[in-house]
C-alpha atoms as a PDB file:
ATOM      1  CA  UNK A   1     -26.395   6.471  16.733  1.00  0.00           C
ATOM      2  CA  UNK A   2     -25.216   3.146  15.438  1.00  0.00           C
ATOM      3  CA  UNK A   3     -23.612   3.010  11.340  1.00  0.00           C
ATOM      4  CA  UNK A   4     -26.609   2.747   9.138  1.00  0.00           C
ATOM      5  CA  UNK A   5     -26.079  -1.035   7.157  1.00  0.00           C
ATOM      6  CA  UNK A   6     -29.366  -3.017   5.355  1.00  0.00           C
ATOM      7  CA  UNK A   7     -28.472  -6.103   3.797  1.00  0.00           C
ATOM      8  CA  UNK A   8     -31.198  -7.449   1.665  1.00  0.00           C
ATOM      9  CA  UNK A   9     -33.373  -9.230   4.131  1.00  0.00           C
ATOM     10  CA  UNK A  10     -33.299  -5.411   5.812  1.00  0.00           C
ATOM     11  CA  UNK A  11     -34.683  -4.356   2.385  1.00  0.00           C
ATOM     12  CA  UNK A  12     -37.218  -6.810   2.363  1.00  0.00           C
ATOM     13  CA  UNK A  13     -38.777  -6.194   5.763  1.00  0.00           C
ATOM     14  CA  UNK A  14     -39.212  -2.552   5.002  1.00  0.00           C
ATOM     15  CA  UNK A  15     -40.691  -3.476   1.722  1.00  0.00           C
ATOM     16  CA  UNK A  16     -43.111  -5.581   3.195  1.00  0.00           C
ATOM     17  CA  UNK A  17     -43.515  -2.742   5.937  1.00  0.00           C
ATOM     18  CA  UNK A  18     -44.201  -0.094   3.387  1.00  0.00           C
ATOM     19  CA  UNK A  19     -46.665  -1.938   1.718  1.00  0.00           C
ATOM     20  CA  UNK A  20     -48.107  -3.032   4.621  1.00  0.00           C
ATOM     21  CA  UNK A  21     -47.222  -1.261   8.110  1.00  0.00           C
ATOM     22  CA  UNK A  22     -49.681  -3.472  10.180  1.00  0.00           C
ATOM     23  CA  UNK A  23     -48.087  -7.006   8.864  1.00  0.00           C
ATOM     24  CA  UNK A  24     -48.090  -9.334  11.684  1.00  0.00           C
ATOM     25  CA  UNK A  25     -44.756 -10.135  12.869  1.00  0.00           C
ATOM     26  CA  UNK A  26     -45.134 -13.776  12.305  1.00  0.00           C
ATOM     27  CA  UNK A  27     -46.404 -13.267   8.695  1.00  0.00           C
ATOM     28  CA  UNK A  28     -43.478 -10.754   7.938  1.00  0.00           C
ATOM     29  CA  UNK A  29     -41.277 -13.517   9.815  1.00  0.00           C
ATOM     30  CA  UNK A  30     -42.377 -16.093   7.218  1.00  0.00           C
ATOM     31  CA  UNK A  31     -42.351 -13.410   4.335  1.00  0.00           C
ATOM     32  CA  UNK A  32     -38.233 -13.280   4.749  1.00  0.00           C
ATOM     33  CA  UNK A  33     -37.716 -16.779   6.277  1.00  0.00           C
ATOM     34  CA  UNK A  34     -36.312 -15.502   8.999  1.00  0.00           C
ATOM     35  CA  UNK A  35     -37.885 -16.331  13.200  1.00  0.00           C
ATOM     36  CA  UNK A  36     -40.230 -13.783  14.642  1.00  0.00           C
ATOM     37  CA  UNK A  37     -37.733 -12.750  17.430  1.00  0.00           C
ATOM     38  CA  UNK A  38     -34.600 -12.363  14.575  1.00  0.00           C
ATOM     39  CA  UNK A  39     -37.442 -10.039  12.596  1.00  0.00           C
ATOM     40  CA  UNK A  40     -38.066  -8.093  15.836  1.00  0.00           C
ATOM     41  CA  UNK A  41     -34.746  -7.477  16.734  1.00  0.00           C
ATOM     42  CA  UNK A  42     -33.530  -6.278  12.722  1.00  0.00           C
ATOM     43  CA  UNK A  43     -36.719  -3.567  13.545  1.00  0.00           C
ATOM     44  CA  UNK A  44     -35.381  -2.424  16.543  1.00  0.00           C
ATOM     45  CA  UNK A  45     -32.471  -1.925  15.265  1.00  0.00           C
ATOM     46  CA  UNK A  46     -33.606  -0.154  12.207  1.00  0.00           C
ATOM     47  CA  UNK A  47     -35.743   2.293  15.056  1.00  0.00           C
ATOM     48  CA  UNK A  48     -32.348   2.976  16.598  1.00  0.00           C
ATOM     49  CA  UNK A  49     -30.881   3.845  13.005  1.00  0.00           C
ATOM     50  CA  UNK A  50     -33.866   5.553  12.158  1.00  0.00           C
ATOM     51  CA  UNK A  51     -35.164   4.023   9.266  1.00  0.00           C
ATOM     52  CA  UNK A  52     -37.998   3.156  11.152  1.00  0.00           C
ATOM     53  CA  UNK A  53     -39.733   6.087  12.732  1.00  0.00           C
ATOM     54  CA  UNK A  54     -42.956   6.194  14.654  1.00  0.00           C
ATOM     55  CA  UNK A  55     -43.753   2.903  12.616  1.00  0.00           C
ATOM     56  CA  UNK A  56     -43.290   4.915   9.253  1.00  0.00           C
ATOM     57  CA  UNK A  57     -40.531   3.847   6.885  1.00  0.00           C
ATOM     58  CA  UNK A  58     -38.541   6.977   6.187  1.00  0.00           C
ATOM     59  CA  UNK A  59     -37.072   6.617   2.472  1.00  0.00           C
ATOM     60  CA  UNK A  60     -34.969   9.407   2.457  1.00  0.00           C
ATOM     61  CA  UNK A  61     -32.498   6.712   4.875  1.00  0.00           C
ATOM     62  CA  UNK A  62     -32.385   3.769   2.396  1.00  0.00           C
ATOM     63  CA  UNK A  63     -31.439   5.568  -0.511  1.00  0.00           C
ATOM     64  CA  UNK A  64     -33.601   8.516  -2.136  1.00  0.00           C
ATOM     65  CA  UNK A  65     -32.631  11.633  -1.148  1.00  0.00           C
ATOM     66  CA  UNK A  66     -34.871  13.838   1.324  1.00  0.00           C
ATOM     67  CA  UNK A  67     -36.450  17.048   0.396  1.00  0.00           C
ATOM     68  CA  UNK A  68     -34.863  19.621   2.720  1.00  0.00           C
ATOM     69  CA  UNK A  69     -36.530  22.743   3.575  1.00  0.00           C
ATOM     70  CA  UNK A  70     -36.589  25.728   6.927  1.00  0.00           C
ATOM     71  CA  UNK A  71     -38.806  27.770   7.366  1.00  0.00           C
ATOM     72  CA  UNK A  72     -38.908  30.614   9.511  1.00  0.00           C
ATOM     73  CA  UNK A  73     -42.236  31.112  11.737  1.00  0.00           C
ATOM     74  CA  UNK A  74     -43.443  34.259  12.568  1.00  0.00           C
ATOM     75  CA  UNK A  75     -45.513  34.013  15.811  1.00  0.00           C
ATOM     76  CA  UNK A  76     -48.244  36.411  16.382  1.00  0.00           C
ATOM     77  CA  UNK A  77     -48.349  36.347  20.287  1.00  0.00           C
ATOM     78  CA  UNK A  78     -44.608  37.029  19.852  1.00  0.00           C
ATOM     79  CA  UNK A  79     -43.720  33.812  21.837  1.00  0.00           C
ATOM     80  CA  UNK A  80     -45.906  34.362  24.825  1.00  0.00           C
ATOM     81  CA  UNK A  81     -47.149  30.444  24.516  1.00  0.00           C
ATOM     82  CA  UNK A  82     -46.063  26.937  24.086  1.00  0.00           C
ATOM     83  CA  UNK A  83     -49.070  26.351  21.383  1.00  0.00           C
ATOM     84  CA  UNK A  84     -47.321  27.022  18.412  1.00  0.00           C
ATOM     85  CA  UNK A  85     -44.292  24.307  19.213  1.00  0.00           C
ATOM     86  CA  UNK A  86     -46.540  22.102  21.038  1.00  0.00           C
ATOM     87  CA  UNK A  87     -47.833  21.721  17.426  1.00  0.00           C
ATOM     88  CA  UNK A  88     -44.529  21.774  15.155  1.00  0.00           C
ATOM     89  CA  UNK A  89     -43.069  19.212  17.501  1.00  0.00           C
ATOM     90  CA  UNK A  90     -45.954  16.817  16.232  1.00  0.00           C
ATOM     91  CA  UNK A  91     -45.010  17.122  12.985  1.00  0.00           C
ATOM     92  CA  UNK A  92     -42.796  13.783  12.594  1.00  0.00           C
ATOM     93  CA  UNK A  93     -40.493  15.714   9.459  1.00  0.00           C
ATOM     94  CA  UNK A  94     -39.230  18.204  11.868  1.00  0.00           C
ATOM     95  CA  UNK A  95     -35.926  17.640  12.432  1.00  0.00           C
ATOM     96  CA  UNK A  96     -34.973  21.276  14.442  1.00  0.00           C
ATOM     97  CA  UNK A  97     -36.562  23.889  15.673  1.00  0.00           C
ATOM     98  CA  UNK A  98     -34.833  27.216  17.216  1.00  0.00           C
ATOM     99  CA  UNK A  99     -36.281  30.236  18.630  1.00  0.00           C
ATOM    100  CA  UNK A 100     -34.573  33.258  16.661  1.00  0.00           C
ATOM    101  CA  UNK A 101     -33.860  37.030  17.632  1.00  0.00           C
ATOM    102  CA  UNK A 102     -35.074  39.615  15.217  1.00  0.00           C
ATOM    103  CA  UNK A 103     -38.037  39.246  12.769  1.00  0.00           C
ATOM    104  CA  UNK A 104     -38.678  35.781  13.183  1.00  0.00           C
ATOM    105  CA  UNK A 105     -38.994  34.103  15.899  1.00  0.00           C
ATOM    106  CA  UNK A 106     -38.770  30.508  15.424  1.00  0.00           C
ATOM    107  CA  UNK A 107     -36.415  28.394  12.602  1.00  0.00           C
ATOM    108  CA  UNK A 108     -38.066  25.144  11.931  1.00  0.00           C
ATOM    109  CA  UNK A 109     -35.927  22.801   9.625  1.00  0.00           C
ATOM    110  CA  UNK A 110     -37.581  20.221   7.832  1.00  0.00           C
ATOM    111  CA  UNK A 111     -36.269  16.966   6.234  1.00  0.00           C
ATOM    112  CA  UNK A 112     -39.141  15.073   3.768  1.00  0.00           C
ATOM    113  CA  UNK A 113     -39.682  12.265   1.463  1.00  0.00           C
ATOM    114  CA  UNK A 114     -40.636  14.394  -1.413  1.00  0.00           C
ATOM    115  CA  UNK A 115     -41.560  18.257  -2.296  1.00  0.00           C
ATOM    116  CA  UNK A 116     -45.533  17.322  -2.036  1.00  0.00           C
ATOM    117  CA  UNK A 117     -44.685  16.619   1.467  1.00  0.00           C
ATOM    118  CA  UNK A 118     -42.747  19.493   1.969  1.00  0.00           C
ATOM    119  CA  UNK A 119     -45.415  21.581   0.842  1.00  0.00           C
ATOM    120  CA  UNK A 120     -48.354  19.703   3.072  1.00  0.00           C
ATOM    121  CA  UNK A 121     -46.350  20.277   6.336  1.00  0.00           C
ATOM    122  CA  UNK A 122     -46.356  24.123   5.392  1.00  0.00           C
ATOM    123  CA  UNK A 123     -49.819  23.967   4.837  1.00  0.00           C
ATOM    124  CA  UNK A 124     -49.831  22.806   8.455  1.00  0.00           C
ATOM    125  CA  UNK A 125     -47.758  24.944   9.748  1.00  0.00           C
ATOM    126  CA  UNK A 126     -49.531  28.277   8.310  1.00  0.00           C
ATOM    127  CA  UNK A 127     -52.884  26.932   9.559  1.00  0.00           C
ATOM    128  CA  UNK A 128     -51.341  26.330  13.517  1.00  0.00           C
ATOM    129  CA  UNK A 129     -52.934  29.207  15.809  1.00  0.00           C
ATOM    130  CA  UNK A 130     -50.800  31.724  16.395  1.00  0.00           C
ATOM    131  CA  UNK A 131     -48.674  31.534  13.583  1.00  0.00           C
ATOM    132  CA  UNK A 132     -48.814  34.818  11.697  1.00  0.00           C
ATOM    133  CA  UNK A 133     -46.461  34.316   9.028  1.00  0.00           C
ATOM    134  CA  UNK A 134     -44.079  32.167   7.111  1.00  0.00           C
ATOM    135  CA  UNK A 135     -41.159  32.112   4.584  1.00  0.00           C
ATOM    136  CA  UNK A 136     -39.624  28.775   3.323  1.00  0.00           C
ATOM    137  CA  UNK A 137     -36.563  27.852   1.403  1.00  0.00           C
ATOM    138  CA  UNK A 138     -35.896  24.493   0.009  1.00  0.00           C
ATOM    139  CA  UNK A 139     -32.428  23.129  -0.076  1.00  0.00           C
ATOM    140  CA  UNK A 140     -31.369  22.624  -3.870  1.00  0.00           C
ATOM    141  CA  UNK A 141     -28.134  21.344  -2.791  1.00  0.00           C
ATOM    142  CA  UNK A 142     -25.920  20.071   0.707  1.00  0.00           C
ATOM    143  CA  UNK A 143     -22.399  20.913   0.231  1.00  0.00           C
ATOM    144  CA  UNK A 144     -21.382  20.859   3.254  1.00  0.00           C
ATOM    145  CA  UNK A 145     -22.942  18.364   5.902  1.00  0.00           C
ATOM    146  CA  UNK A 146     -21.070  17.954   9.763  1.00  0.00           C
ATOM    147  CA  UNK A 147     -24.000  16.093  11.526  1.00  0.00           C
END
């Protein structure tokens, strides 16, 4: 993964992007007086960082800090289909996903823009098929951090 640098023309195009995702090229182009291909290539490289993801601007990358969450999945067909994480690997937020031992059976760790958002992907994830039960925690704090 390349070092994670927006200068202001950066900040620009994903302001115009988050007001806007379907801006032509060539308008965004003339938006930050910049050519179409030098636009194209500061997006691609912002994919690659991963500001950019799936055409969604992700601001927990620029600056705000992401809502953090897991939660553990309790399966009902006790992980006899590929259903349940044909579903959570959908969800764009997802950052992980393990299948546990014990009680649980799968960890699914979450990374959001807000708490709201948190709380709509766990709506999701208790209405998926299969899923019989869940139980979320929300980090308050990262003290430690070796990703």
């Amino acid at each position: 993964m390349e070092r994670l640098h927006l200068d202001q023309i950066d900040r620009r195009i994903l302001a115009a992007l988050t007001e806007d995702a379907r801006v032509p090229l060539v308008t965004l182009a003339a938006h930050v007086h910049l050519s179409r291909n030098a636009v194209k290539q500061r997006m691609d490289r912002m994919e690659r960082q991963g500001v950019i993801a799936g055409y969604t601007v992700t601001p927990g990358r620029i600056g705000a800090s992401p809502v953090s969450a897991i939660v553990m999945v309790y399966r009902s067909d006790r992980m006899r289909g590929g259903g349940v994480i044909a579903e959570i690997s959908q969800i764009p937020e997802v950052r992980r996903c393990d299948v546990l031992s014990g009680d649980f059976d799968l960890l699914v760790t979450l990374e959001a823009e807000s708490m709201d958002r948190i709380g709509e992907i766990w709506e999701l994830l208790a209405a998926v098929p299969g899923v019989a039960n869940t139980v979320t925690a929300v980090s308050l704090t990262r003290v430690i951090d070796r990703a």
